[in-house]
PDB file of N, CA and C in Angstrom:
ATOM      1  N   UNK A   1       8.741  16.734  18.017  1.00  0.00           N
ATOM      2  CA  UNK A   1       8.630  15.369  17.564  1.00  0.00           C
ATOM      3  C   UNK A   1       8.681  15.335  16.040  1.00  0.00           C
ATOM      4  N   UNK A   2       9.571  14.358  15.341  1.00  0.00           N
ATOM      5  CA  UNK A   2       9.726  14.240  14.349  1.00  0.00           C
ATOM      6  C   UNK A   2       8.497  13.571  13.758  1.00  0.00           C
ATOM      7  N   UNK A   3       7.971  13.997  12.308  1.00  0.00           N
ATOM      8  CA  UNK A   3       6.500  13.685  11.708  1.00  0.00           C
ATOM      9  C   UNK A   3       7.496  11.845  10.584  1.00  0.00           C
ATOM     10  N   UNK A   4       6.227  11.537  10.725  1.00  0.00           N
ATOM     11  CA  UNK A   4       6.358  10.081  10.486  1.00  0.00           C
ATOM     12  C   UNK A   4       6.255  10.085   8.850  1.00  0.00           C
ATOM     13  N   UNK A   5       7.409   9.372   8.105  1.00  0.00           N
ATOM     14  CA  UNK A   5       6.485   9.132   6.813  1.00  0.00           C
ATOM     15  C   UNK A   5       6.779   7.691   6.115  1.00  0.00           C
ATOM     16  N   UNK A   6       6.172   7.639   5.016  1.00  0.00           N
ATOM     17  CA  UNK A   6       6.556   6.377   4.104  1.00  0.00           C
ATOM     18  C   UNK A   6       6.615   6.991   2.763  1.00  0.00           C
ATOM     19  N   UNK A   7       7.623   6.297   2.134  1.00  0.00           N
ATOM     20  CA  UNK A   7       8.063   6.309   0.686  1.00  0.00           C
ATOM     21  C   UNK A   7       8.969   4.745   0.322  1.00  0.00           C
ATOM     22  N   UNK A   8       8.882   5.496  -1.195  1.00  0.00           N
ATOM     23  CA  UNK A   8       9.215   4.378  -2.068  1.00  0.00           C
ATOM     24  C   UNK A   8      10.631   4.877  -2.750  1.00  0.00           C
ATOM     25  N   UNK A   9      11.726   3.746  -2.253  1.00  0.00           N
ATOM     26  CA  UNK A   9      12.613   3.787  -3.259  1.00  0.00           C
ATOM     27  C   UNK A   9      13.072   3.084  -4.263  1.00  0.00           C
ATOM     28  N   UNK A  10      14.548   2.932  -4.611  1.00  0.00           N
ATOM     29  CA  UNK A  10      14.794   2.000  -5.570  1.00  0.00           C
ATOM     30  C   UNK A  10      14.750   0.426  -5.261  1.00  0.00           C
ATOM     31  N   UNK A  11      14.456   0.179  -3.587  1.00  0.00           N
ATOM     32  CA  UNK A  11      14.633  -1.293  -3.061  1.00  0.00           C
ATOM     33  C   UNK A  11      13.717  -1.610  -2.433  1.00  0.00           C
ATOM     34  N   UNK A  12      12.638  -0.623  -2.605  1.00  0.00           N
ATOM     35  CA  UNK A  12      11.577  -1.021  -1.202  1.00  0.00           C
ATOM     36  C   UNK A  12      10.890  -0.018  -0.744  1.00  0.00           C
ATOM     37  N   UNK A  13       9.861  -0.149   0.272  1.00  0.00           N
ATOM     38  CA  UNK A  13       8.969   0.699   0.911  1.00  0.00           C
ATOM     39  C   UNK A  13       9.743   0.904   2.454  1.00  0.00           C
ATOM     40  N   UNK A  14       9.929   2.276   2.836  1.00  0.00           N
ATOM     41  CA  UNK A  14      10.192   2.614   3.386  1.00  0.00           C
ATOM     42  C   UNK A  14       9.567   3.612   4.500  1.00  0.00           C
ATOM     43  N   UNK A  15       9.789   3.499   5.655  1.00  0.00           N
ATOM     44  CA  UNK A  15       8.682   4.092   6.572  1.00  0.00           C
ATOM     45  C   UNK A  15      10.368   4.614   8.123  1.00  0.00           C
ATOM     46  N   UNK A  16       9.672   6.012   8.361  1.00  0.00           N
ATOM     47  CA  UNK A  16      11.029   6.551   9.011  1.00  0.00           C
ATOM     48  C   UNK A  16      10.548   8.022   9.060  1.00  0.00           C
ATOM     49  N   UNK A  17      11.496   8.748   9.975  1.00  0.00           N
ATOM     50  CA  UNK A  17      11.186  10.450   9.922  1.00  0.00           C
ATOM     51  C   UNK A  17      12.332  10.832   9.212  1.00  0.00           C
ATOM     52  N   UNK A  18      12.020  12.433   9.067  1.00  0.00           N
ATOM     53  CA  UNK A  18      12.849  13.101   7.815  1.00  0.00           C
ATOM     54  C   UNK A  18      13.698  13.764   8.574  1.00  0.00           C
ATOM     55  N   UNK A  19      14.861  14.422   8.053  1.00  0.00           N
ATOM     56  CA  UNK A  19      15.625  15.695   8.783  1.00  0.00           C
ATOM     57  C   UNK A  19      14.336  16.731   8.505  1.00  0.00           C
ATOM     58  N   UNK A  20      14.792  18.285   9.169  1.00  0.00           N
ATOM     59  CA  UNK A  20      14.054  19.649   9.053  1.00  0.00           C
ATOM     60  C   UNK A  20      14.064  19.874   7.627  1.00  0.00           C
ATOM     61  N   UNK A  21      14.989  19.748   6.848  1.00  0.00           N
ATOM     62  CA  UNK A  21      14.965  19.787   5.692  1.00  0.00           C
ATOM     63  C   UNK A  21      13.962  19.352   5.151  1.00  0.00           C
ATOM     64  N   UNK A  22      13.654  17.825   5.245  1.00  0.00           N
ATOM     65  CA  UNK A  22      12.071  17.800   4.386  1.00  0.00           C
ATOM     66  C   UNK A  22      12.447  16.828   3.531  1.00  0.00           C
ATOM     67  N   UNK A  23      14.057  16.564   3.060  1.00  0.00           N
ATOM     68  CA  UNK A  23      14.338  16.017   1.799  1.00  0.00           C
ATOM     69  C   UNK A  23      15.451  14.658   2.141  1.00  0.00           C
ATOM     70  N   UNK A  24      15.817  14.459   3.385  1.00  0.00           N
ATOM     71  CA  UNK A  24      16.459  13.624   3.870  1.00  0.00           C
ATOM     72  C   UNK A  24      15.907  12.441   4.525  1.00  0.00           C
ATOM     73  N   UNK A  25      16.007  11.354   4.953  1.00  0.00           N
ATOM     74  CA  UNK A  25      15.973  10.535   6.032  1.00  0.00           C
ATOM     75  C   UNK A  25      16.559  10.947   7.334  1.00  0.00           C
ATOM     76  N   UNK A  26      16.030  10.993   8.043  1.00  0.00           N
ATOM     77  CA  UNK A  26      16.910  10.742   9.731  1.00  0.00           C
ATOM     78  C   UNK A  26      17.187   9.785   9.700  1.00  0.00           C
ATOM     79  N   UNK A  27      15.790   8.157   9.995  1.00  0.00           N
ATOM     80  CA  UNK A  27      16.328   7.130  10.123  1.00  0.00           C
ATOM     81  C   UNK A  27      15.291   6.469   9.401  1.00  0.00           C
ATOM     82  N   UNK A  28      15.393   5.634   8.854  1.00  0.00           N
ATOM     83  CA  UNK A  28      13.960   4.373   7.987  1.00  0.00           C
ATOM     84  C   UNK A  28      14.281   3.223   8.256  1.00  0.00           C
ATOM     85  N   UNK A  29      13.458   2.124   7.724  1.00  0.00           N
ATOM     86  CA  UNK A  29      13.167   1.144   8.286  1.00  0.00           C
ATOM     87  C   UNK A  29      12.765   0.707   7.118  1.00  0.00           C
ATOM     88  N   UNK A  30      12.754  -0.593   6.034  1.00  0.00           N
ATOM     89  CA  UNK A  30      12.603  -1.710   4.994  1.00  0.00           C
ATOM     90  C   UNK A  30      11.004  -2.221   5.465  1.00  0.00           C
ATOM     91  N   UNK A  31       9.902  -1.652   5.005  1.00  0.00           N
ATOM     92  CA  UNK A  31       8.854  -2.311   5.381  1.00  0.00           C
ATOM     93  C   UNK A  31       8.150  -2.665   4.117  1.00  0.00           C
ATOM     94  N   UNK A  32       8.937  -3.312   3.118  1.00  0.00           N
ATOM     95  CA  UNK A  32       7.793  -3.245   1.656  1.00  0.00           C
ATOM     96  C   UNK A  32       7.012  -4.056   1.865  1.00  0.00           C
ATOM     97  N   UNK A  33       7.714  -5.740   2.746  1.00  0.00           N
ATOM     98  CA  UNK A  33       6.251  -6.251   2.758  1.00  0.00           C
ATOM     99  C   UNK A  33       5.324  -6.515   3.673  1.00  0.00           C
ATOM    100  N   UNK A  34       5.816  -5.525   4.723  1.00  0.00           N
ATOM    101  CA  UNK A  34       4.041  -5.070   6.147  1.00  0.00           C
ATOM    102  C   UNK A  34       3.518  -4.204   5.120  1.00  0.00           C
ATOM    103  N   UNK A  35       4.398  -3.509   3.939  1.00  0.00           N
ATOM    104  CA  UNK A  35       2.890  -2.355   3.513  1.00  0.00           C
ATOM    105  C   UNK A  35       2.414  -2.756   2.697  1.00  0.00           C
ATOM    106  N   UNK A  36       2.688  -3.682   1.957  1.00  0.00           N
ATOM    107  CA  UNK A  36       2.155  -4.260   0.613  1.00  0.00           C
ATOM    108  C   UNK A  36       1.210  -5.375   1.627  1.00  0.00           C
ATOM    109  N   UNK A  37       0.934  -5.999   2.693  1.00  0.00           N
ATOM    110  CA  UNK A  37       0.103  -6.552   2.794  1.00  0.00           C
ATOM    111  C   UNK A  37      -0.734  -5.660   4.047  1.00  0.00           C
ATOM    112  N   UNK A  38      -0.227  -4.847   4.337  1.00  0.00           N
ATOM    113  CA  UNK A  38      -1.598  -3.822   5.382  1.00  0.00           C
ATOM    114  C   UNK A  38      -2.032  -3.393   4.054  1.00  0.00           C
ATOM    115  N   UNK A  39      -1.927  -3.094   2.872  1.00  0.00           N
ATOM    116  CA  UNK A  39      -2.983  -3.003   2.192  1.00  0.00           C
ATOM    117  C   UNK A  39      -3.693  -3.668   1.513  1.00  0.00           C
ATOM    118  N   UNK A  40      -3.331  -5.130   1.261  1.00  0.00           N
ATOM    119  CA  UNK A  40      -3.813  -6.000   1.195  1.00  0.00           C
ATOM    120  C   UNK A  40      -5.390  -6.308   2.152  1.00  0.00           C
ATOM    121  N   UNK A  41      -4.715  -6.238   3.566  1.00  0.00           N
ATOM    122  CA  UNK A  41      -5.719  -6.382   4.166  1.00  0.00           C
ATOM    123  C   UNK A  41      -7.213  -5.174   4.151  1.00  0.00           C
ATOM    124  N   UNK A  42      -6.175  -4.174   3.985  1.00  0.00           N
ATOM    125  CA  UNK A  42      -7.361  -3.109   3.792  1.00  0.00           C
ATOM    126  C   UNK A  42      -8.136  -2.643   2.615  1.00  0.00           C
ATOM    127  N   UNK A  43      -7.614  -3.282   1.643  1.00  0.00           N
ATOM    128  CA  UNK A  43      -8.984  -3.344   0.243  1.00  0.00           C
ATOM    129  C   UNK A  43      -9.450  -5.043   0.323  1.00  0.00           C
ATOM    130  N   UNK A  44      -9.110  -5.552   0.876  1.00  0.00           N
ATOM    131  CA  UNK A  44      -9.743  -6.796   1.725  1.00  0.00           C
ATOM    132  C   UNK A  44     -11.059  -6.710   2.309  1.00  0.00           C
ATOM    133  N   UNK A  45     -10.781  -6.142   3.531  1.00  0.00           N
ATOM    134  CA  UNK A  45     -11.601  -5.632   4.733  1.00  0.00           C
ATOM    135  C   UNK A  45     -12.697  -4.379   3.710  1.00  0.00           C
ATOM    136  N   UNK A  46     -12.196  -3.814   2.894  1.00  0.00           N
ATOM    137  CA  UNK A  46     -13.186  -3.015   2.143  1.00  0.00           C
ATOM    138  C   UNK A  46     -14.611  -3.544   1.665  1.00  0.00           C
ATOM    139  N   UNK A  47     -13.905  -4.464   0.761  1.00  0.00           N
ATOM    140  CA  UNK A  47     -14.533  -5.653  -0.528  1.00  0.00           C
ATOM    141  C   UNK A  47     -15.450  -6.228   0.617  1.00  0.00           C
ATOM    142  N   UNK A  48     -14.968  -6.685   1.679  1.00  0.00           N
ATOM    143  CA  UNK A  48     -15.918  -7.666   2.391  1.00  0.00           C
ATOM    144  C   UNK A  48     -17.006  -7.069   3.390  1.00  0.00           C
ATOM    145  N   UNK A  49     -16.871  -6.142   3.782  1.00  0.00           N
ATOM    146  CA  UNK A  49     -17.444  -5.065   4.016  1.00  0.00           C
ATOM    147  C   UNK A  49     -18.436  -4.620   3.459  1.00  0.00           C
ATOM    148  N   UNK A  50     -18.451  -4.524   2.250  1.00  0.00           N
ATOM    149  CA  UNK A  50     -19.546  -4.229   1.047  1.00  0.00           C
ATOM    150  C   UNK A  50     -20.011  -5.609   0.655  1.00  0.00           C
ATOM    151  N   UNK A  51     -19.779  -6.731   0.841  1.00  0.00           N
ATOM    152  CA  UNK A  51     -20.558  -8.081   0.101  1.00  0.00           C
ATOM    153  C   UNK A  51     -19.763  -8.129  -0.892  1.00  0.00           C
ATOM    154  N   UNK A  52     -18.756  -7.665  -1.532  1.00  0.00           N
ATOM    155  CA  UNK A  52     -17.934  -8.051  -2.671  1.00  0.00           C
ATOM    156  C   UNK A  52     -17.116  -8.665  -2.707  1.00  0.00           C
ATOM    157  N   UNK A  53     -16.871  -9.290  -3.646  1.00  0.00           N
ATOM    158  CA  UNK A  53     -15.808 -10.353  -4.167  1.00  0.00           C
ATOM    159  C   UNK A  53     -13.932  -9.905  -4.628  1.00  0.00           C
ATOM    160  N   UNK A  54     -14.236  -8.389  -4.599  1.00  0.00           N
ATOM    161  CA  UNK A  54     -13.369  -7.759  -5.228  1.00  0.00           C
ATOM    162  C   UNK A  54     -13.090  -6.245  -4.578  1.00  0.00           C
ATOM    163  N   UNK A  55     -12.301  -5.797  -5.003  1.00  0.00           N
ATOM    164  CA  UNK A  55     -12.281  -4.389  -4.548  1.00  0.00           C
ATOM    165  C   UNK A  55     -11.208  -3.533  -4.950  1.00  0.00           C
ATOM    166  N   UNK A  56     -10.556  -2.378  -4.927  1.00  0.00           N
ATOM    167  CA  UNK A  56      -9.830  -1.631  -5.442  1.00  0.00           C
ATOM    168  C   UNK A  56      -9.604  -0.258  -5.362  1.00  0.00           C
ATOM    169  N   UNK A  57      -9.066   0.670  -5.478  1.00  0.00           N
ATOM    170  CA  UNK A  57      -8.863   1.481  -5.921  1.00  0.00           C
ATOM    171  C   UNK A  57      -7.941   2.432  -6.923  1.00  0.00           C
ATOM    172  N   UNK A  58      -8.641   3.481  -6.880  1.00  0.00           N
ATOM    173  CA  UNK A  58      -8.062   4.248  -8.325  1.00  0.00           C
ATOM    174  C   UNK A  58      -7.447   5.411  -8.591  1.00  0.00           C
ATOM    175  N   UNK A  59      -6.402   5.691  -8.867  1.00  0.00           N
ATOM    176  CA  UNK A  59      -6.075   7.023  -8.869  1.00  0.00           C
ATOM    177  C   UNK A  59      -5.226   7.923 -10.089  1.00  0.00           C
ATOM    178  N   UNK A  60      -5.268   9.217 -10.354  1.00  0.00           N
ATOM    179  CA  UNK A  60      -5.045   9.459 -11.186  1.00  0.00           C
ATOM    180  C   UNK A  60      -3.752  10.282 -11.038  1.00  0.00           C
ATOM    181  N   UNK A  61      -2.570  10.162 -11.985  1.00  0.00           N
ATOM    182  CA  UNK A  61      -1.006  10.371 -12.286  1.00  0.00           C
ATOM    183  C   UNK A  61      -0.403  11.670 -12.331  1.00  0.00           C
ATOM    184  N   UNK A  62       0.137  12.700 -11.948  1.00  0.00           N
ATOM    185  CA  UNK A  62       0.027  13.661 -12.333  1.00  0.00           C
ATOM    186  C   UNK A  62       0.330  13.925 -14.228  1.00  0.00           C
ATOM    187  N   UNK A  63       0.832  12.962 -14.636  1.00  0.00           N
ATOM    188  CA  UNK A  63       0.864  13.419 -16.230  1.00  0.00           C
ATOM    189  C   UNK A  63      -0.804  12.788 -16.791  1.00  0.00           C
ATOM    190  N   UNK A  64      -1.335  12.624 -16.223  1.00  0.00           N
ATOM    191  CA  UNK A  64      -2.765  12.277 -16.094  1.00  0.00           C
ATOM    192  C   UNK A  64      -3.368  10.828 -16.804  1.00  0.00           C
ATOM    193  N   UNK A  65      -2.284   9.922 -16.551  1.00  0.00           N
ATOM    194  CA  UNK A  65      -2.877   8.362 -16.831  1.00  0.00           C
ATOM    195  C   UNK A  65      -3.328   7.844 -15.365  1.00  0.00           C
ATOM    196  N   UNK A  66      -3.955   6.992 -15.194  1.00  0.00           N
ATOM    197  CA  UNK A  66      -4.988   6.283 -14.759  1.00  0.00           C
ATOM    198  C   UNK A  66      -4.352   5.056 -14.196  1.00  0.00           C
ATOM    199  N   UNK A  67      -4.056   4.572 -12.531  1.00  0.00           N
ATOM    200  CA  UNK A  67      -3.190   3.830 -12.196  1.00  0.00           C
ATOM    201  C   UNK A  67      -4.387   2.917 -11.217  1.00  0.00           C
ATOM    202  N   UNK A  68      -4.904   1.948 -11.337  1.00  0.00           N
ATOM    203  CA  UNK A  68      -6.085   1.267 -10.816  1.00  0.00           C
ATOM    204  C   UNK A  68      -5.022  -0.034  -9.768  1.00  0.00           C
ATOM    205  N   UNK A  69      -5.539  -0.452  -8.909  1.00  0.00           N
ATOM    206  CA  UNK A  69      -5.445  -1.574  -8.084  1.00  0.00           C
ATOM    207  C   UNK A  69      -6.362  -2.174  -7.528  1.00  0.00           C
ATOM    208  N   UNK A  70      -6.200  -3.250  -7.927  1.00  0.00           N
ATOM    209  CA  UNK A  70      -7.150  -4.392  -7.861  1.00  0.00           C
ATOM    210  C   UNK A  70      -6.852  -5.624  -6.795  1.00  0.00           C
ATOM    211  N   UNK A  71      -7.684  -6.113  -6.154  1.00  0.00           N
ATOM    212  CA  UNK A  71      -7.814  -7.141  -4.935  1.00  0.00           C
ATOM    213  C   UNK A  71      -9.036  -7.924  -5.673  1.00  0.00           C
ATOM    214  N   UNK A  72      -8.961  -9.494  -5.720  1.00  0.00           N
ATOM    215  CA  UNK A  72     -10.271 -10.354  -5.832  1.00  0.00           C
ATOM    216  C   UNK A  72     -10.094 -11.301  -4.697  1.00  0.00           C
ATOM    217  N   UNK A  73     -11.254 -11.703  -4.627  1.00  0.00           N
ATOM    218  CA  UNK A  73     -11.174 -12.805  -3.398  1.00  0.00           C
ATOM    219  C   UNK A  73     -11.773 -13.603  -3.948  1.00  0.00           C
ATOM    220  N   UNK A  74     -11.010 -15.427  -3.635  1.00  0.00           N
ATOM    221  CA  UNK A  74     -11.695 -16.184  -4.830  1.00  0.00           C
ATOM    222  C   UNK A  74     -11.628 -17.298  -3.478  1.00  0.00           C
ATOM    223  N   UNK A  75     -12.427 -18.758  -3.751  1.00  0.00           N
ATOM    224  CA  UNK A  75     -12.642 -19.381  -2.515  1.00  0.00           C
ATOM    225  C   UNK A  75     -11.771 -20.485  -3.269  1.00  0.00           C
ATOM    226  N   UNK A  76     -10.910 -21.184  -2.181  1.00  0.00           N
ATOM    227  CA  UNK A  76      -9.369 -22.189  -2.076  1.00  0.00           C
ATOM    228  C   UNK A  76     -10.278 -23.407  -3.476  1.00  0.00           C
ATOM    229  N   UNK A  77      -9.456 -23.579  -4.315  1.00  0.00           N
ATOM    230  CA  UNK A  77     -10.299 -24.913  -4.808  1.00  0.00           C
ATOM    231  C   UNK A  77     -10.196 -26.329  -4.029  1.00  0.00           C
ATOM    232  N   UNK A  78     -11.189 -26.969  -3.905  1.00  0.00           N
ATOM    233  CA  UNK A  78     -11.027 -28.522  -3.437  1.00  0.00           C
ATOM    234  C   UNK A  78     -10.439 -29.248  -3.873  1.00  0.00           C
ATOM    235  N   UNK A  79      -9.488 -30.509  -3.523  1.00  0.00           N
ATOM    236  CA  UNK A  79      -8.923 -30.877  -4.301  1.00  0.00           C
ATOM    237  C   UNK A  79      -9.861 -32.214  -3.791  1.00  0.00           C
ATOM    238  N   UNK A  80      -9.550 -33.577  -4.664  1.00  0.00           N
ATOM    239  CA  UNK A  80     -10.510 -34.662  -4.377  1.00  0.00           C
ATOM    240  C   UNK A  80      -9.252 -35.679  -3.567  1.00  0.00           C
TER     241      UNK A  80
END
């Protein structure tokens, strides 16, 4: 069974298995925006989880800068 992955190219997020090689596509699939909002939902579901308003995470580059993502949750304004 072919192992499952996701990456990023020049058009999008991509989710698909590889050839044996390691360095190819077999076949992919255009999913930038199920993954940009399954993670949405899941530093969502984090934040709210904990009582917070906010949430995020952080990670660090291999040339070693500092790449943070951020989620707030703010309540709809009323309008009159």
């Amino acid at each position: 069974m072919s192992e499952y992955h996701v990456s990023c190219g020049m058009f999008g997020i991509y989710a698909g298995t590889i050839k044996k090689n390691g360095t190819e596509w077999k076949d992919k699939t255009r999913v930038t925006d199920e993954a940009i909002e399954a993670v949405r939902d899941w530093l969502l579901s984090e934040a709210q989880f904990n009582n917070r308003t906010f949430g995020g995470y952080t990670w660090t580059t291999k040339d070693g800068k500092t790449v943070t993502l951020r989620v707030s949750i703010e309540d709809k304004e009323q309008t009159e």
